[in-house]
C-alpha atoms as a PDB file:
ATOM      1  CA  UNK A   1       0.000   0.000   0.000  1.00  0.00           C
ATOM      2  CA  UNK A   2       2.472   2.857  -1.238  1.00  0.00           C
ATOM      3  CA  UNK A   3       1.696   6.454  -2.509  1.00  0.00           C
ATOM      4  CA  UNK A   4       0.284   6.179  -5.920  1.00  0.00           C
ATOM      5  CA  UNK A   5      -1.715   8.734  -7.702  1.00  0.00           C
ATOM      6  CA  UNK A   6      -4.390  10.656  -5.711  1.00  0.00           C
ATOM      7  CA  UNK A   7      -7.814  10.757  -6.130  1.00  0.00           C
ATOM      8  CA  UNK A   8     -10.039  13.293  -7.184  1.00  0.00           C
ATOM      9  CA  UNK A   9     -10.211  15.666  -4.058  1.00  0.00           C
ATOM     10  CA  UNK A  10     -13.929  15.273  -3.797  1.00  0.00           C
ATOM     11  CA  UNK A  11     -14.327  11.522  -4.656  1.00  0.00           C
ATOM     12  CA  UNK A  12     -14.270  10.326  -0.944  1.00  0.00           C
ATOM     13  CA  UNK A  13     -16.583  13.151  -0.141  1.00  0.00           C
ATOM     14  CA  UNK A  14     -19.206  12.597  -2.564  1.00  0.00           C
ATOM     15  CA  UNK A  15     -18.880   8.601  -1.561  1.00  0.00           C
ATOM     16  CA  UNK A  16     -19.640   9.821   2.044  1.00  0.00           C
ATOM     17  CA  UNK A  17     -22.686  12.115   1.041  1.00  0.00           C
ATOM     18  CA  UNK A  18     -24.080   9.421  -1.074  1.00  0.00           C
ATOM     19  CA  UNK A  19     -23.470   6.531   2.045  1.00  0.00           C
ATOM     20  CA  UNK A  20     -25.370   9.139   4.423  1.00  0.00           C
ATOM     21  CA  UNK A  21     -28.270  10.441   1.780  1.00  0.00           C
ATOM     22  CA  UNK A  22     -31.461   9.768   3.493  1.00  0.00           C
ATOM     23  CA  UNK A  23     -33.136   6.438   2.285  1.00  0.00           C
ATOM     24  CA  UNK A  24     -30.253   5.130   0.915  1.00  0.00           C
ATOM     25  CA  UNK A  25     -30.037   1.227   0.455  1.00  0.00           C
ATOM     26  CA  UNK A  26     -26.854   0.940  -1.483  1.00  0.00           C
ATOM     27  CA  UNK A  27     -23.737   1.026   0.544  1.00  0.00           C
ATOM     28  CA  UNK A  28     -21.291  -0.956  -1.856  1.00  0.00           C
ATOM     29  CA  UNK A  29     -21.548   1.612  -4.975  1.00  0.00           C
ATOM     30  CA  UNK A  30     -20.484   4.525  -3.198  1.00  0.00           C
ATOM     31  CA  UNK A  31     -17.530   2.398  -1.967  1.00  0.00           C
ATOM     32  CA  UNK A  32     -16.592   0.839  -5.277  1.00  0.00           C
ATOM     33  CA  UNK A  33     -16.931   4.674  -7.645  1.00  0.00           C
ATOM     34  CA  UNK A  34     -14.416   6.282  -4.242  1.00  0.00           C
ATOM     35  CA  UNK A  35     -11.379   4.473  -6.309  1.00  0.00           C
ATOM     36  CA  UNK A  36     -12.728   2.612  -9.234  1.00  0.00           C
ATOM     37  CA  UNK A  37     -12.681  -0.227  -8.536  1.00  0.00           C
ATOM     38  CA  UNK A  38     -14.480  -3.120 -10.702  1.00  0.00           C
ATOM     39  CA  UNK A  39     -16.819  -4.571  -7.545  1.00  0.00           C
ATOM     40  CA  UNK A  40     -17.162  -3.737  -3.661  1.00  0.00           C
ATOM     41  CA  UNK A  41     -19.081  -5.912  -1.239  1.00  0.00           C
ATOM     42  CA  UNK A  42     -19.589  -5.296   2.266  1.00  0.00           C
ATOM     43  CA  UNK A  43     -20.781  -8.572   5.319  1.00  0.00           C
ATOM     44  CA  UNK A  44     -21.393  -8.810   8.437  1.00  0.00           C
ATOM     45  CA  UNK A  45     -18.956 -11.408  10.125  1.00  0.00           C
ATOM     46  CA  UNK A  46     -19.406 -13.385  13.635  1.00  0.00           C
ATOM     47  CA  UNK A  47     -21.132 -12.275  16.867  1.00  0.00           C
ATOM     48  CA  UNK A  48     -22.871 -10.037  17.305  1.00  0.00           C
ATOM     49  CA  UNK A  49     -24.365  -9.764  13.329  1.00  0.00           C
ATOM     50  CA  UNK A  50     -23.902 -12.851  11.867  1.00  0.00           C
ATOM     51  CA  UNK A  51     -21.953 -13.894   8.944  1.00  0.00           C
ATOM     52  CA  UNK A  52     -23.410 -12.382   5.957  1.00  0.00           C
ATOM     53  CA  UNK A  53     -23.134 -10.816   2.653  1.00  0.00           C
ATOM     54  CA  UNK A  54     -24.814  -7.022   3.120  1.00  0.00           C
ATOM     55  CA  UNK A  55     -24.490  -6.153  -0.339  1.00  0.00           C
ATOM     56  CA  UNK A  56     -22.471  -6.812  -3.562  1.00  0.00           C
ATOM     57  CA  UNK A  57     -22.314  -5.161  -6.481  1.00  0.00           C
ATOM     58  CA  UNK A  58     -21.203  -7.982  -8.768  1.00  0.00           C
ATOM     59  CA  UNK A  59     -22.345 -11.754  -8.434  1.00  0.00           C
ATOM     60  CA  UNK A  60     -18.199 -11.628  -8.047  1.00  0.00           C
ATOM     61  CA  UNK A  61     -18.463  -9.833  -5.313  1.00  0.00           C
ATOM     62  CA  UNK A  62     -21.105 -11.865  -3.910  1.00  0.00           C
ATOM     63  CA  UNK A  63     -19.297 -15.326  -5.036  1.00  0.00           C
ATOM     64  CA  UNK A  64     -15.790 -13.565  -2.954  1.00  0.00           C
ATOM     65  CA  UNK A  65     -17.650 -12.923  -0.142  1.00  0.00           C
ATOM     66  CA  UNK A  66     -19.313 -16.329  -0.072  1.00  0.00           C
ATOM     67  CA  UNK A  67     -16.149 -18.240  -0.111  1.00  0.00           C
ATOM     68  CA  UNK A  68     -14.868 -16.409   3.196  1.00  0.00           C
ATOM     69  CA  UNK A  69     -17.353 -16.839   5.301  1.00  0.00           C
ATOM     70  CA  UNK A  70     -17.702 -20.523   3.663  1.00  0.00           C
ATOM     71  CA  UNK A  71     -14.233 -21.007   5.031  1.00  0.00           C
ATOM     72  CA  UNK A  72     -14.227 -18.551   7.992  1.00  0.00           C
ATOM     73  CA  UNK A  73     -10.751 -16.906   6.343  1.00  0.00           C
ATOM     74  CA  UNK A  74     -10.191 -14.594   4.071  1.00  0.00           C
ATOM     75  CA  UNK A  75      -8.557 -10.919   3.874  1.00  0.00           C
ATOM     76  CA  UNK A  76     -12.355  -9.874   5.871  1.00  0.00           C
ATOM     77  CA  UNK A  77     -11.793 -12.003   8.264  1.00  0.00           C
ATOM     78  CA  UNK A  78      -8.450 -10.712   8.948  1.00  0.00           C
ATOM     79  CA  UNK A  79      -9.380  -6.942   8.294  1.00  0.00           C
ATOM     80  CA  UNK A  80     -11.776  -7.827  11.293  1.00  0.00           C
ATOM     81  CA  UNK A  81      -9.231  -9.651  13.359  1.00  0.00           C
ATOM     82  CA  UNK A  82      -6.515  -6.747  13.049  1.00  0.00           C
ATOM     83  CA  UNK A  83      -8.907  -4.104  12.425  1.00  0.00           C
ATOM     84  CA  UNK A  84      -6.169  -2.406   9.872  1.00  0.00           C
ATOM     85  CA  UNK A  85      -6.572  -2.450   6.444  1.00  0.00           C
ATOM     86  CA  UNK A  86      -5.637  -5.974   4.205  1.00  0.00           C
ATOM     87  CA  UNK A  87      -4.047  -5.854   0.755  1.00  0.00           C
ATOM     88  CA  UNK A  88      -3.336  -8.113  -1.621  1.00  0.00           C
ATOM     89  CA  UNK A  89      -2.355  -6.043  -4.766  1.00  0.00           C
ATOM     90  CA  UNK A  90      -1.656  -8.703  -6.731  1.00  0.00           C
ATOM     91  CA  UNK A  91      -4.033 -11.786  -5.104  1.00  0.00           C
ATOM     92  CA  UNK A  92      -1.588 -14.537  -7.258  1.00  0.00           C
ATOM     93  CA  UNK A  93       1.283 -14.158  -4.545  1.00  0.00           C
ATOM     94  CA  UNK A  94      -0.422 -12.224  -1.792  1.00  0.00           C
ATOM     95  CA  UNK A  95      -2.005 -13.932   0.891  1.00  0.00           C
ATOM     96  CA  UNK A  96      -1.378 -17.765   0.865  1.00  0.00           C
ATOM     97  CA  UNK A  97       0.717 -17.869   4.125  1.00  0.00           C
ATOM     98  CA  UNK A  98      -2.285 -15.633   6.092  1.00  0.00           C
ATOM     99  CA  UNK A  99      -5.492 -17.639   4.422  1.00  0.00           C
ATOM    100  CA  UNK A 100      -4.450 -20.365   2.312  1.00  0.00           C
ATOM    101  CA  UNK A 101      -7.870 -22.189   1.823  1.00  0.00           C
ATOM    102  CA  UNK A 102      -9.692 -18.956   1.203  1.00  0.00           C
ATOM    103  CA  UNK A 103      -6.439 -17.985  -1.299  1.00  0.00           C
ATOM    104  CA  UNK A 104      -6.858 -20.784  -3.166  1.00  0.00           C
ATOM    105  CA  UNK A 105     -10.450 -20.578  -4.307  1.00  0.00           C
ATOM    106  CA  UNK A 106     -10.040 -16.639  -4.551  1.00  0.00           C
ATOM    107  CA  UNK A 107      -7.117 -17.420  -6.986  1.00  0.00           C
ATOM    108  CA  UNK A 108      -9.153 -19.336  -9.393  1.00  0.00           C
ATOM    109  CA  UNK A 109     -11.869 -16.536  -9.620  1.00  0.00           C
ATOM    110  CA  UNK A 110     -11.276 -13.176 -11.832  1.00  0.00           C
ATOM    111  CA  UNK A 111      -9.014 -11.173  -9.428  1.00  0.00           C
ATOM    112  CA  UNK A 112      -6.228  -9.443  -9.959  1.00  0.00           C
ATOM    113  CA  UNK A 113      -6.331  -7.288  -6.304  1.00  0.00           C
ATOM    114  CA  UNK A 114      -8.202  -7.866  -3.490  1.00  0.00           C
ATOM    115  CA  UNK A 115      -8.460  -5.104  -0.765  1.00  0.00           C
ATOM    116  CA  UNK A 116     -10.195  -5.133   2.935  1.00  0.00           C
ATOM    117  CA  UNK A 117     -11.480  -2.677   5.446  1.00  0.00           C
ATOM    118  CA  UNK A 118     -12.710  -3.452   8.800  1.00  0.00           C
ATOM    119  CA  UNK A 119     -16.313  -2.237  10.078  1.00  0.00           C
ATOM    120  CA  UNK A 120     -16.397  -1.777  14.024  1.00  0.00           C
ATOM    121  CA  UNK A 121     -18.115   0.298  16.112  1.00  0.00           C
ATOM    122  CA  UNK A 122     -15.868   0.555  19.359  1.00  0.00           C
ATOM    123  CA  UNK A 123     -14.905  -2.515  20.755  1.00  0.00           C
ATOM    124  CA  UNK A 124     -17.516  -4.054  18.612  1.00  0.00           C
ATOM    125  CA  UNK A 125     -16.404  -5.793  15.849  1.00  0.00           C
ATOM    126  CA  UNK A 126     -19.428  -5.914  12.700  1.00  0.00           C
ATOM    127  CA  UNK A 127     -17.624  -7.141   9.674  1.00  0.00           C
ATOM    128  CA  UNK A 128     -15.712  -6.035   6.822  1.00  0.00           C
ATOM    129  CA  UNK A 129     -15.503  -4.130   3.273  1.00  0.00           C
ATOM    130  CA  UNK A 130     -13.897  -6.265   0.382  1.00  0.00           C
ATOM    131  CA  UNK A 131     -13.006  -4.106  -2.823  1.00  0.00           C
ATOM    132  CA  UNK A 132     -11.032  -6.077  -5.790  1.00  0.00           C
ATOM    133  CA  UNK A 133     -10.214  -5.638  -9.466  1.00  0.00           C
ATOM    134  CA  UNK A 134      -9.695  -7.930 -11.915  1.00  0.00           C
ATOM    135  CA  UNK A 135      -5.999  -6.845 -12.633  1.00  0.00           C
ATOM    136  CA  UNK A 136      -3.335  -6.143  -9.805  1.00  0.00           C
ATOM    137  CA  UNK A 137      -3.787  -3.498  -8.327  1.00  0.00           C
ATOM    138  CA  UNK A 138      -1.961  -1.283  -6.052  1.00  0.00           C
ATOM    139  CA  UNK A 139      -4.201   1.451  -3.841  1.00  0.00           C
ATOM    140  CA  UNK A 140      -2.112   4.741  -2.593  1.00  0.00           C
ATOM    141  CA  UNK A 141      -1.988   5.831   0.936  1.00  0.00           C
ATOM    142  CA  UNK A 142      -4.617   8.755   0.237  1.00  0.00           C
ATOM    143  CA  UNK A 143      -7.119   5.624  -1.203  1.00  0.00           C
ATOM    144  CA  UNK A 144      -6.397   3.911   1.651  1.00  0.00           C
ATOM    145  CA  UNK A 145      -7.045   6.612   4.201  1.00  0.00           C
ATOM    146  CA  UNK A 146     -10.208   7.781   2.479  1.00  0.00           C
ATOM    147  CA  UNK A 147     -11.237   4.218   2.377  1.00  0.00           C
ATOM    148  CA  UNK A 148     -10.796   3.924   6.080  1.00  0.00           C
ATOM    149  CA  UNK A 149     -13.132   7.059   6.573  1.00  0.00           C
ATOM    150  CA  UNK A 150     -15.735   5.710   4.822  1.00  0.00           C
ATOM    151  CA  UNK A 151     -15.573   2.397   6.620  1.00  0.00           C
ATOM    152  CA  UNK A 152     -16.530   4.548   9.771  1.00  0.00           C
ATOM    153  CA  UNK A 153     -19.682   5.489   8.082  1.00  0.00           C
ATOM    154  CA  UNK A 154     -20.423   2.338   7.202  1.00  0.00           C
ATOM    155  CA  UNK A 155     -19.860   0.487  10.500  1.00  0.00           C
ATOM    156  CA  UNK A 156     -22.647   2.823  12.257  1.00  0.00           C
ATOM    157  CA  UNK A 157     -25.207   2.515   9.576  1.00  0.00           C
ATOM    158  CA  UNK A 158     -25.328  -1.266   9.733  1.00  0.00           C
ATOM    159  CA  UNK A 159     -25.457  -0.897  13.726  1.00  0.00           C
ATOM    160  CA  UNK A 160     -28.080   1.427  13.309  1.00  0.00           C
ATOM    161  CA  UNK A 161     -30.252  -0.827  11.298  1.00  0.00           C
ATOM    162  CA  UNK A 162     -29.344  -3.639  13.306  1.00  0.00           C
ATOM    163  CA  UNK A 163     -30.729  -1.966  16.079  1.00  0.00           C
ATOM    164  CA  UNK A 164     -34.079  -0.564  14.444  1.00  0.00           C
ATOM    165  CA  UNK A 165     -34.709  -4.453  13.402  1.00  0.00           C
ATOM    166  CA  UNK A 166     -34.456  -6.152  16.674  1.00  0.00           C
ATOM    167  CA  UNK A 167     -38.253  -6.057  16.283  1.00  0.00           C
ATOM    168  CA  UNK A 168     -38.475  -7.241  12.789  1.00  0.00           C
ATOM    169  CA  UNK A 169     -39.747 -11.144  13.041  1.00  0.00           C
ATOM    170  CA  UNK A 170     -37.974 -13.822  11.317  1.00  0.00           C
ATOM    171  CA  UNK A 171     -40.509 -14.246   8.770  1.00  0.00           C
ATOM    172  CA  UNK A 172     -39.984 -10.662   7.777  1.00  0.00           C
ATOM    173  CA  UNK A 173     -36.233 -10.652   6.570  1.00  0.00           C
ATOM    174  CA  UNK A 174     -36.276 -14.746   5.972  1.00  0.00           C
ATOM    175  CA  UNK A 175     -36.797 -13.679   1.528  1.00  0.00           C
ATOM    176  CA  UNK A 176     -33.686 -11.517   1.775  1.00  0.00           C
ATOM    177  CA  UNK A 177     -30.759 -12.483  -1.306  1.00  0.00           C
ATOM    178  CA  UNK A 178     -28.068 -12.777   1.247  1.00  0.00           C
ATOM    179  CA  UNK A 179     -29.800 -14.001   4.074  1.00  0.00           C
ATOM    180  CA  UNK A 180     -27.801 -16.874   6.196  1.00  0.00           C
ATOM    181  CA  UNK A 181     -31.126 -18.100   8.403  1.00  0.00           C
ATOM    182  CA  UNK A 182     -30.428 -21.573   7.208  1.00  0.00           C
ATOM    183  CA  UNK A 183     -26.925 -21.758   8.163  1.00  0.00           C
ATOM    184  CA  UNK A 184     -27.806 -20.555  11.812  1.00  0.00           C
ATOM    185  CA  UNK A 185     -30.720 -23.069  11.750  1.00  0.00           C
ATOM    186  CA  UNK A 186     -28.639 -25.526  10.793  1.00  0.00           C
ATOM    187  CA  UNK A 187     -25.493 -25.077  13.369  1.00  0.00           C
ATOM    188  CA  UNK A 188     -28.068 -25.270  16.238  1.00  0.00           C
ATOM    189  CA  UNK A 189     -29.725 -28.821  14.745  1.00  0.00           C
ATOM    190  CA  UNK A 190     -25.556 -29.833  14.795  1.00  0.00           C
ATOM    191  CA  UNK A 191     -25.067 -28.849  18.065  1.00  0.00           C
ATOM    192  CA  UNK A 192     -27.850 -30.712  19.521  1.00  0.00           C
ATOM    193  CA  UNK A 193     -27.408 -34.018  17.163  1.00  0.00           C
ATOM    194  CA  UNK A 194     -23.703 -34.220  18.187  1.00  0.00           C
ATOM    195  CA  UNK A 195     -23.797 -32.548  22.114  1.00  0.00           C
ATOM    196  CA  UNK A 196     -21.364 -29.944  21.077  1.00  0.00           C
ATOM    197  CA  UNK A 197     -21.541 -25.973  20.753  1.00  0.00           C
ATOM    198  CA  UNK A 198     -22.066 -23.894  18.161  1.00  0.00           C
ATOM    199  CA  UNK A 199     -18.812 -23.109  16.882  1.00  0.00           C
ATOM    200  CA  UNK A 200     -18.140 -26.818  16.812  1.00  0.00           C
ATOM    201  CA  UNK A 201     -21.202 -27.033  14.919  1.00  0.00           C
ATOM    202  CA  UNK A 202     -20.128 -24.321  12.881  1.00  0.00           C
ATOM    203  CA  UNK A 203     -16.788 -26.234  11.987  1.00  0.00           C
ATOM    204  CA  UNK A 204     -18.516 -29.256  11.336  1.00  0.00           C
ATOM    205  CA  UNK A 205     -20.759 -27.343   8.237  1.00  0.00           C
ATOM    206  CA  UNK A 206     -18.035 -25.761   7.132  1.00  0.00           C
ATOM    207  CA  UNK A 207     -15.540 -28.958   6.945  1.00  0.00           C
ATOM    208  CA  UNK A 208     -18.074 -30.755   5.307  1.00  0.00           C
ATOM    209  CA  UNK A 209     -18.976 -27.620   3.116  1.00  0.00           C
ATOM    210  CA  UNK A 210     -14.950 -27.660   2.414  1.00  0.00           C
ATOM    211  CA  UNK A 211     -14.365 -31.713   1.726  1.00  0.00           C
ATOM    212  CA  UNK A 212     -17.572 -31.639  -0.932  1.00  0.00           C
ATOM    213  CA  UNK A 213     -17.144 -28.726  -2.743  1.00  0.00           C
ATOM    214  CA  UNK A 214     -20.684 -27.149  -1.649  1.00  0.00           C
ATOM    215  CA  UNK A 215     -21.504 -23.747  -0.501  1.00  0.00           C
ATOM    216  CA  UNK A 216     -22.234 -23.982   3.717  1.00  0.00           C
ATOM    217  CA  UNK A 217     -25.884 -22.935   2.763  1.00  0.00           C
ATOM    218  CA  UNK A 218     -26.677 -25.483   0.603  1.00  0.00           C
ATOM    219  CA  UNK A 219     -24.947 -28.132   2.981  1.00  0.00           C
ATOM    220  CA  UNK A 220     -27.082 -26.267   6.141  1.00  0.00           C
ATOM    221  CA  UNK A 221     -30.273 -26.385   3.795  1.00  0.00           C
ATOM    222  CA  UNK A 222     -29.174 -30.146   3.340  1.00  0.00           C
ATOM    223  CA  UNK A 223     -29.475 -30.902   7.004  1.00  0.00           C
ATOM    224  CA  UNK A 224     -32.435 -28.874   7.717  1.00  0.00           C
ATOM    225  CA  UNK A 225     -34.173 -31.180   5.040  1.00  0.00           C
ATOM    226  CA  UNK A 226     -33.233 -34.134   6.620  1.00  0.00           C
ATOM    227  CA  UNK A 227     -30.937 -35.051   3.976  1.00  0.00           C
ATOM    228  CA  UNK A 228     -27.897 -34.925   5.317  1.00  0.00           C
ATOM    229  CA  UNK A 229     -27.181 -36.099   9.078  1.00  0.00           C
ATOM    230  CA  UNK A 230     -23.486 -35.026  10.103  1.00  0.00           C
ATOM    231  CA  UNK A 231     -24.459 -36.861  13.276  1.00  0.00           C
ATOM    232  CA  UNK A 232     -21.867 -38.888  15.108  1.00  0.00           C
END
């Protein structure tokens, strides 16, 4: 992340104005036009959220996103983990020592960079910002600080609508395109089969999610239908 070529002076602020415009749904577009880059996607990742894609701008972007929280690794995770910034500029050599699962099926997608910013509000961690192109890439300091600003903006507007659903019902947000009920669902049916906790049960989806080649939701749909028992 050196200095490169700066930005227009009032591309971060327009991203901010249109992240903060009343009724505004879309968070990842403002993100992605900031520095050009081909696809943004922003999730939600562990307690106290969820994992779960927010938005994506691409079905790339969704597909990226998908495959981290599959795995539970990923430059999001570790944005999240460190709560600094993650590059990899150019995602064929960057990153297999730090996430090598997660760098392997990222390698075989359309990337050339993959960039992430953590989202916390705090001490409370929410999830992460993923930006990529499909060339390498390499963001200057100015991108990245700008970047970082808007990451701020987005971190309180997904606690705020966190907090002005706690009384939406289950049945109300279950038809959402990201939504990750299932896998929840799922980890608790696990837990109770095998006597273990959720994060074991977690680890069980996921390894079996990893081993067959399957998305976790389609594995967690799997058990919910009775048609696959990961029982002891």
């Amino acid at each position: 992340m050196t200095a490169g070529k700066e930005p227009e002076g009032d591309a971060f602020s327009l991203a901010a104005a249109a992240l903060t415009a009343v009724g505004s749904d879309d968070l990842c577009s403002p993100l992605r036009a900031a520095v050009a880059m081909a696809g943004a996607v922003i999730s939600t990742l562990g307690s106290p959220m969820g994992s779960q894609t927010v938005c994506a701008s691409t079905t790339l972007g969704a597909r990226i996103d998908e495959i981290q929280i599959d795995l539970g690794e990923g430059p999001s995770w570790e944005a999240l983990r460190t709560r600094r910034p993650v590059a990899a500029a150019d995602l064929q050599v960057d990153g297999g020592a730090l996430w090598p699962g997660a760098w392997a099926a990222l390698r075989e997608l359309d990337l050339g960079s993959l960039y992430a910013f953590p989202l916390f509000v705090g001490t409370v961690g929410i999830g992460s910002i993923a930006l990529y192109s499909t060339a390498a890439r390499e963001l200057s300091v100015a991108d990245i600080t700008g970047l970082s600003r808007l990451a701020v903006i987005v971190s309180g507007t997904l606690l705020r609508r966190a907090l002005g659903r706690l009384d939406v019902t289950d049945d109300e947000t279950a038809d959402e395109p990201y939504s990750r009920r299932e896998v929840h669902q799922a980890t608790g049916m696990v837990a109770a089969r095998n006597g273990i906790d959720v994060d074991d049960a977690l680890m069980l989806l996921r390894g079996h999610a990893y081993a067959t080649g399957r998305p976790v939701r389609d594995v967690a749909a799997a058990v919910i239908a009775r048609s696959l028992d990961l029982g002891p």
